[in-house]
Protein backbone atom coordinates (compact mmCIF):
# COMPACT_ATOMS: atom_id res chain seq x y z
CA UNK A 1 -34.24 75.74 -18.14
CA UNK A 2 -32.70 78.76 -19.90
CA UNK A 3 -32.15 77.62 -24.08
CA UNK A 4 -33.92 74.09 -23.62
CA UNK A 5 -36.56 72.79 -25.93
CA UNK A 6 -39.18 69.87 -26.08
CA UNK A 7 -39.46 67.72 -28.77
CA UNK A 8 -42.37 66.77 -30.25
CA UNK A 9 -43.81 63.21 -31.75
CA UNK A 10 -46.88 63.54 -33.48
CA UNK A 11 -49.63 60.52 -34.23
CA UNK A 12 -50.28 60.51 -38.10
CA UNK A 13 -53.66 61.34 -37.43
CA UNK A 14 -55.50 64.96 -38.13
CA UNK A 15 -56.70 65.90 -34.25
CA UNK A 16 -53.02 64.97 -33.29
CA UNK A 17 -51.41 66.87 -36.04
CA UNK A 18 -53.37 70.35 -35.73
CA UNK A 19 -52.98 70.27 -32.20
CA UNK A 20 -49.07 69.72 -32.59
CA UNK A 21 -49.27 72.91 -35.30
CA UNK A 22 -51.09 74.89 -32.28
CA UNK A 23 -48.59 74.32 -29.72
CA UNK A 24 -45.81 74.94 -32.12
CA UNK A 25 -46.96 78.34 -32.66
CA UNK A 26 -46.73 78.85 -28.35
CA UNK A 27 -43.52 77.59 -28.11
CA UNK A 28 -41.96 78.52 -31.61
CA UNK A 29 -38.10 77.72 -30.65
CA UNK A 30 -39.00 76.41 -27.87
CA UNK A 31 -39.88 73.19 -29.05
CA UNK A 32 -38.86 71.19 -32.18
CA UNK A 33 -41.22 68.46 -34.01
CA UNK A 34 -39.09 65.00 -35.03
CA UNK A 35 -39.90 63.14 -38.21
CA UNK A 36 -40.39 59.73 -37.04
CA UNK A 37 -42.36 58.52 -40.30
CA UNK A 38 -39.98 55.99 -41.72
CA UNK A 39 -36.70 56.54 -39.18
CA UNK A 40 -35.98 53.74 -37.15
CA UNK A 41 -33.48 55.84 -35.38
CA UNK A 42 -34.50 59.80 -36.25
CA UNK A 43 -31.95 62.85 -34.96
CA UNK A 44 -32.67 64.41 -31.54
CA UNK A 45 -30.78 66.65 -30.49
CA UNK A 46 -28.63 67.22 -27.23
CA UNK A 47 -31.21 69.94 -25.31
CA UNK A 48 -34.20 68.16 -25.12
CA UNK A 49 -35.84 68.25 -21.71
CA UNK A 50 -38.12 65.53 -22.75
CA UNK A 51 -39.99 64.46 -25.82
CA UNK A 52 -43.50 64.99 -25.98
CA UNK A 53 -45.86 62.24 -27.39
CA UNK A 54 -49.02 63.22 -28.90
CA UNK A 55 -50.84 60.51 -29.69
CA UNK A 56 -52.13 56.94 -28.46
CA UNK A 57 -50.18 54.22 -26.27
CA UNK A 58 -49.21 52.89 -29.55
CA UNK A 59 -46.95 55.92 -30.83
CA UNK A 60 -45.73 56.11 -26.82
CA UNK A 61 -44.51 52.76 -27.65
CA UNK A 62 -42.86 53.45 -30.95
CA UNK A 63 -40.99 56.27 -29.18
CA UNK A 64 -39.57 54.31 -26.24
CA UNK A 65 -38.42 51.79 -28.71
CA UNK A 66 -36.44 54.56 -30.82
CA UNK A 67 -34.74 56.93 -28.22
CA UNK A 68 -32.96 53.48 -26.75
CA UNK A 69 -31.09 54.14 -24.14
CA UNK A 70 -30.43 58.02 -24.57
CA UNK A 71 -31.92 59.12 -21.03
CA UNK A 72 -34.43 61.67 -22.87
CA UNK A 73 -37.78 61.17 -20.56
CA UNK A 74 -41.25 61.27 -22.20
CA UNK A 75 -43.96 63.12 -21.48
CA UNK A 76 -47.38 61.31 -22.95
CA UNK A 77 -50.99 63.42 -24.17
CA UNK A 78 -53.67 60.90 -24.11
CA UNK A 79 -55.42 61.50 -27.36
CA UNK A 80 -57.72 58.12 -27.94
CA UNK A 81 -59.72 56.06 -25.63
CA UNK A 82 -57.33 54.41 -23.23
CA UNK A 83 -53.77 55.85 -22.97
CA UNK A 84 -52.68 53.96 -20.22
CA UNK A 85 -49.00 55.51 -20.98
CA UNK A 86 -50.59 59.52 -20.89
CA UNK A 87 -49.54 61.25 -18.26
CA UNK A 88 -51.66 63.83 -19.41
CA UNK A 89 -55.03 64.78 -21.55
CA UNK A 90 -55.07 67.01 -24.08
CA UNK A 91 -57.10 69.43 -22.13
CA UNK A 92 -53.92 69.84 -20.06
CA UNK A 93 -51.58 70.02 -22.41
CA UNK A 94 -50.21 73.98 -21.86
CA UNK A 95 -50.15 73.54 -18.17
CA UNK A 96 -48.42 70.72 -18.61
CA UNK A 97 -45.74 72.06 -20.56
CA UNK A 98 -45.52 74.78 -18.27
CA UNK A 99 -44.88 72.82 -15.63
CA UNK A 100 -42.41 70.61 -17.73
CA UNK A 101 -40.14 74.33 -18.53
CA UNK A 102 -40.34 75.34 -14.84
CA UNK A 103 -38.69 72.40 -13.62
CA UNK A 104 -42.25 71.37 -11.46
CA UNK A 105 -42.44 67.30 -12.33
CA UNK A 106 -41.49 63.86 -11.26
CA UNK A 107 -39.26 61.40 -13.62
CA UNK A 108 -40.85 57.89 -12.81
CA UNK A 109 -38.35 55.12 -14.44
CA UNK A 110 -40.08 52.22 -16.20
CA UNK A 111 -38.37 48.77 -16.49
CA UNK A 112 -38.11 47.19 -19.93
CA UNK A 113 -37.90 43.16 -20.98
CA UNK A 114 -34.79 42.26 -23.40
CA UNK A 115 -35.74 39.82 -26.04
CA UNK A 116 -33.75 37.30 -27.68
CA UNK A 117 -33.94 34.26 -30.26
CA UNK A 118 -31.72 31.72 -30.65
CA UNK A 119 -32.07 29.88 -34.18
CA UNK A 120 -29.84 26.97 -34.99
CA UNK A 121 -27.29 28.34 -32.43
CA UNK A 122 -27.51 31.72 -33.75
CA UNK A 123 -28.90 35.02 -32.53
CA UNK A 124 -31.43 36.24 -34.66
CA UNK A 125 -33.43 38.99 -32.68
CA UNK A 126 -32.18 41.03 -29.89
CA UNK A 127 -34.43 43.37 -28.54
CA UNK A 128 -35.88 45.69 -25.88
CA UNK A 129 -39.57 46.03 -25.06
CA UNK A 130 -41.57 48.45 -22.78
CA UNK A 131 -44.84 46.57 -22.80
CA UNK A 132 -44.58 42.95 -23.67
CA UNK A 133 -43.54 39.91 -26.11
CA UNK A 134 -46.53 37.78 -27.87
CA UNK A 135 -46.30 34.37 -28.90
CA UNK A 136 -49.28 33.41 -30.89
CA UNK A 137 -50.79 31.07 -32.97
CA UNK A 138 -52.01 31.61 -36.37
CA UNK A 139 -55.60 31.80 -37.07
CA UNK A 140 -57.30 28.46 -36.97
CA UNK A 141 -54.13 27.13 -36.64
CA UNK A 142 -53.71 24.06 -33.48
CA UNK A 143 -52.71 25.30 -29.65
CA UNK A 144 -49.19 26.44 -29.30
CA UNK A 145 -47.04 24.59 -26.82
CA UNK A 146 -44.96 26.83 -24.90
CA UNK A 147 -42.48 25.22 -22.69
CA UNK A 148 -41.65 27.70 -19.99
CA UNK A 149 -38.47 27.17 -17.74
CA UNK A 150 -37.14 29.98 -15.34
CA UNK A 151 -33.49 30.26 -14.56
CA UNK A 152 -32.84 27.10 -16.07
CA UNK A 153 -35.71 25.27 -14.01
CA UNK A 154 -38.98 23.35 -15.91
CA UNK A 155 -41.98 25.48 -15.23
CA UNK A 156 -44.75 24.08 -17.12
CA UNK A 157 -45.60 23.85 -20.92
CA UNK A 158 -48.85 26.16 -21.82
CA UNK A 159 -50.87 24.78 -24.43
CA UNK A 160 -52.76 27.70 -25.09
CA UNK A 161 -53.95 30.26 -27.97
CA UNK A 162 -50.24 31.74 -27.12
CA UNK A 163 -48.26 33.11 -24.10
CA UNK A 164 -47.82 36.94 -23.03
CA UNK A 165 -44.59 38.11 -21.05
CA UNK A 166 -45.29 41.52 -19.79
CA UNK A 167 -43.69 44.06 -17.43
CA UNK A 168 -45.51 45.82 -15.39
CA UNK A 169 -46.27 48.62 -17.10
CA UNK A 170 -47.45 46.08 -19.81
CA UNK A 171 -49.49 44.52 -17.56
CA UNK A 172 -52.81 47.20 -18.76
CA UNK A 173 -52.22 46.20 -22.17
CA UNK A 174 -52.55 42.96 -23.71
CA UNK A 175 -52.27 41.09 -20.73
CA UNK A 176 -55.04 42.45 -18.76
CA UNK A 177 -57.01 41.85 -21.52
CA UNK A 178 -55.99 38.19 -21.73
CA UNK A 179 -57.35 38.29 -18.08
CA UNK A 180 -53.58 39.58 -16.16
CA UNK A 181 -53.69 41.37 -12.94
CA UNK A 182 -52.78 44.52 -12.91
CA UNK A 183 -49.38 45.31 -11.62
CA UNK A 184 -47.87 49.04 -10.59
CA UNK A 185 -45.15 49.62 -12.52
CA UNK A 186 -42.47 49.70 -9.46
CA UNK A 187 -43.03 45.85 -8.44
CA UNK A 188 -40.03 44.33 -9.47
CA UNK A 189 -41.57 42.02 -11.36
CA UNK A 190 -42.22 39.61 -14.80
CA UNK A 191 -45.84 38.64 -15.94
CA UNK A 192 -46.72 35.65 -17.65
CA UNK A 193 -50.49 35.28 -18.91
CA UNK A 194 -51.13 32.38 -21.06
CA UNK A 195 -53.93 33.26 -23.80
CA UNK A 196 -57.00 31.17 -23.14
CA UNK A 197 -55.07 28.10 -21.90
CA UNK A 198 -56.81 24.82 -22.11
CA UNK A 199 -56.03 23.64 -18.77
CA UNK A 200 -57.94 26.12 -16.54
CA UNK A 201 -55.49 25.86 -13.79
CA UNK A 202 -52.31 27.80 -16.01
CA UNK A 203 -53.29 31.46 -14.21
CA UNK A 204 -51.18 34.29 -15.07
CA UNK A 205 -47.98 34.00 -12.70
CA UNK A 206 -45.97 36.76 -11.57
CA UNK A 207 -41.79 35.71 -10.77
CA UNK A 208 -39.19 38.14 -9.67
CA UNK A 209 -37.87 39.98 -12.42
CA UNK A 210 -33.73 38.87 -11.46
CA UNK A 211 -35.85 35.44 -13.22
CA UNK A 212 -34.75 34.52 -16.91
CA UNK A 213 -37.29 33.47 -19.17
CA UNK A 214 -36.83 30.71 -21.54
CA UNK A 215 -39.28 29.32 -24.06
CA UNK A 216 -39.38 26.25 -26.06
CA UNK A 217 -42.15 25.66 -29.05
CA UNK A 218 -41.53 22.00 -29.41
CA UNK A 219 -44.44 21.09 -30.44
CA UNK A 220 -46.38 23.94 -32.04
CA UNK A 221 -47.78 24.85 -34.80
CA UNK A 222 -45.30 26.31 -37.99
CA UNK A 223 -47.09 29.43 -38.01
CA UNK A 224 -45.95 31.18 -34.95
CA UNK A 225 -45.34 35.08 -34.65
CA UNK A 226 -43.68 37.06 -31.76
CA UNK A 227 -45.01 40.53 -31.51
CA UNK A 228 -43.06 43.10 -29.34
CA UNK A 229 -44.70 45.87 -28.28
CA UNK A 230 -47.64 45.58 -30.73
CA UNK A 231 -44.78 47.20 -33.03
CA UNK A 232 -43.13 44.50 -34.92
CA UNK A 233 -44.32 40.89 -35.31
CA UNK A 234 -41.29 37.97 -36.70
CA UNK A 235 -42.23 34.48 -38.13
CA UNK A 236 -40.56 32.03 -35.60
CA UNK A 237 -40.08 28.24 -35.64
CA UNK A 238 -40.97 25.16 -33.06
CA UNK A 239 -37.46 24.64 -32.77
CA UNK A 240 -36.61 28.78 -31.93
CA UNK A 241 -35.60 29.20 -28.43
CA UNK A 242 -36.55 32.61 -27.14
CA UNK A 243 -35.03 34.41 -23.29
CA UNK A 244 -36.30 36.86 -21.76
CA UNK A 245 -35.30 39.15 -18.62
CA UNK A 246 -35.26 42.48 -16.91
CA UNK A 247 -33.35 44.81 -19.49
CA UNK A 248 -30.79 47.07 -17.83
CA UNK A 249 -31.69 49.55 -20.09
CA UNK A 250 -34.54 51.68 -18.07
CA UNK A 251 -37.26 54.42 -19.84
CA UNK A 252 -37.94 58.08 -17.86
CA UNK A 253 -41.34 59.01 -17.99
CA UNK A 254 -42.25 62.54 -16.75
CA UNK A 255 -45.46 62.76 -14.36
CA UNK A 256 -46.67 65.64 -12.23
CA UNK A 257 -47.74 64.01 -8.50
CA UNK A 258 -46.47 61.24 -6.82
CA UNK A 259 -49.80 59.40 -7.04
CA UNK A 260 -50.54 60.23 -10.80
CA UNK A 261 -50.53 56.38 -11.89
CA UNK A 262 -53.28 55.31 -9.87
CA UNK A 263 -55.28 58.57 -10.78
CA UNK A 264 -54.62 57.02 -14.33
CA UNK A 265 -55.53 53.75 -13.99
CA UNK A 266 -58.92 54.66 -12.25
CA UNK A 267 -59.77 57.12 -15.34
CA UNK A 268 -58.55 54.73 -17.91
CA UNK A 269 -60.39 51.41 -16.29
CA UNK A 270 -63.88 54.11 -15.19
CA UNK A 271 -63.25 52.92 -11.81
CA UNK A 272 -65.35 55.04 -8.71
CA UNK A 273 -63.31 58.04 -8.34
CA UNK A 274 -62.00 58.21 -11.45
CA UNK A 275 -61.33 61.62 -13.17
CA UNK A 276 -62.22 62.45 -16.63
């Protein structure tokens, strides 16, 4: 990979940031480091074999959302408690690279949920998300009423604290939390996990992700948000309708062994086995 370079993404957080400054000195023009603070759409340039992303899920996240559809695959450096999106640890890191400038790694493809909201017969948000789409409730504020219909069809209406829509890779954030199953990221599939429902039998339902989500908030409470991603919350109203399905846009992730997920998920969940 003769006059290629890695980018680098660094958390705004000291442990991130001197270990960034130690593997720049390594690679000196090998690599470059790309100001993200403040960019919604910073400059990478045209030889990078992948971007590097040292820091938590959450900067992962803000880095999928800003290199679009450019086809630059990510590498992630767990450097927190869970990491679910780090390929690798930060005791790895060199080898890593290594491998990553010898040509010795996988590109895994992750699917990605597009987002829109439909005001008044307008289109306010159009967006792409790795993880997942919130709706939730204020706090202290009544149920929300979600209205769910898929390809057109009624589903149910969730009265609930608020309604996840995840993709599988989302499915170890938020919505296992919210008591999802967890789903490997090459099911073809959508996840919806109501948030403490108050009919016990709405249970997190998985549906083919060719499916179109539509919600309705007739009903709900006026203070309503939508997070995506974690990143970027918006004020919506009961009368907002909001779609979601399977973007075509797709994110590379670089991994090093077929099987490197579920050696992942076991580490990240302390499952038997699991590696450290």
């Amino acid at each position: 990979m003769e006059n290629q370079r890695v980018g680098i993404v660094i958390k705004n957080e000291a442990h991130a940031k001197k270990k960034a400054r130690e593997l720049v000195q390594v690679l000196g023009d090998k690599c470059i480091v790309i100001d993200t603070q403040g960019k919604t759409n910073p400059h990478l340039p045209d030889d990078l074999i992948c971007i590097i992303v040292l820091g938590g899920d959450g900067t992962f996240l803000s880095v999928s959302r800003f290199i679009e559809d450019k086809g630059i695959p990510l590498m992630g450096v767990k450097f927190g408690e869970v990491g679910f999106l780090a390929e690798t640890t930060e005791g790895n890191l060199y080898k890593a690279v290594e491998a990553v400038f010898r040509g010795n790694y996988i590109i895994g493809e992750r699917t990605k949920l597009n987002i829109k909201v439909i005001r008044k017969g307008k289109q306010i948000i159009d967006v792409d998300v790795l993880n997942d789409a919130v709706i939730n409730k204020a706090a202290l504020s009544r149920l929300a009423s979600c209205a769910v219909y898929l390809d057109d069809t009624y589903l149910t209406t969730y009265r609930a604290d608020g309604l996840i829509v995840a993709t599988p890779t989302g499915s170890t954030a938020y919505s296992l939390a919210a008591g999802g199953p967890v789903v490997h990221p090459a099911v073809p599939s959508i996840i919806l996990t109501p948030i403490c429902p108050a009919t016990l039998t709405n249970r997190p339902l998985l549906i083919p992700d060719s499916t179109q989500v539509e919600i309705r908030l007739q009903g709900s409470p006026e203070d309503m948000i939508l997070t995506l991603d974690g990143q970027e919350g918006f004020k919506i109203d009961p009368k907002d309708k909001i779609f979601i399905k399977k973007s075509p846009k797709l994110l590379k992730i670089i991994s090093f062994e077929d099987q490197s997920y579920f050696k992942v998920l076991k580490t990240r969940l302390k499952w038997s086995g699991g590696r450290s």
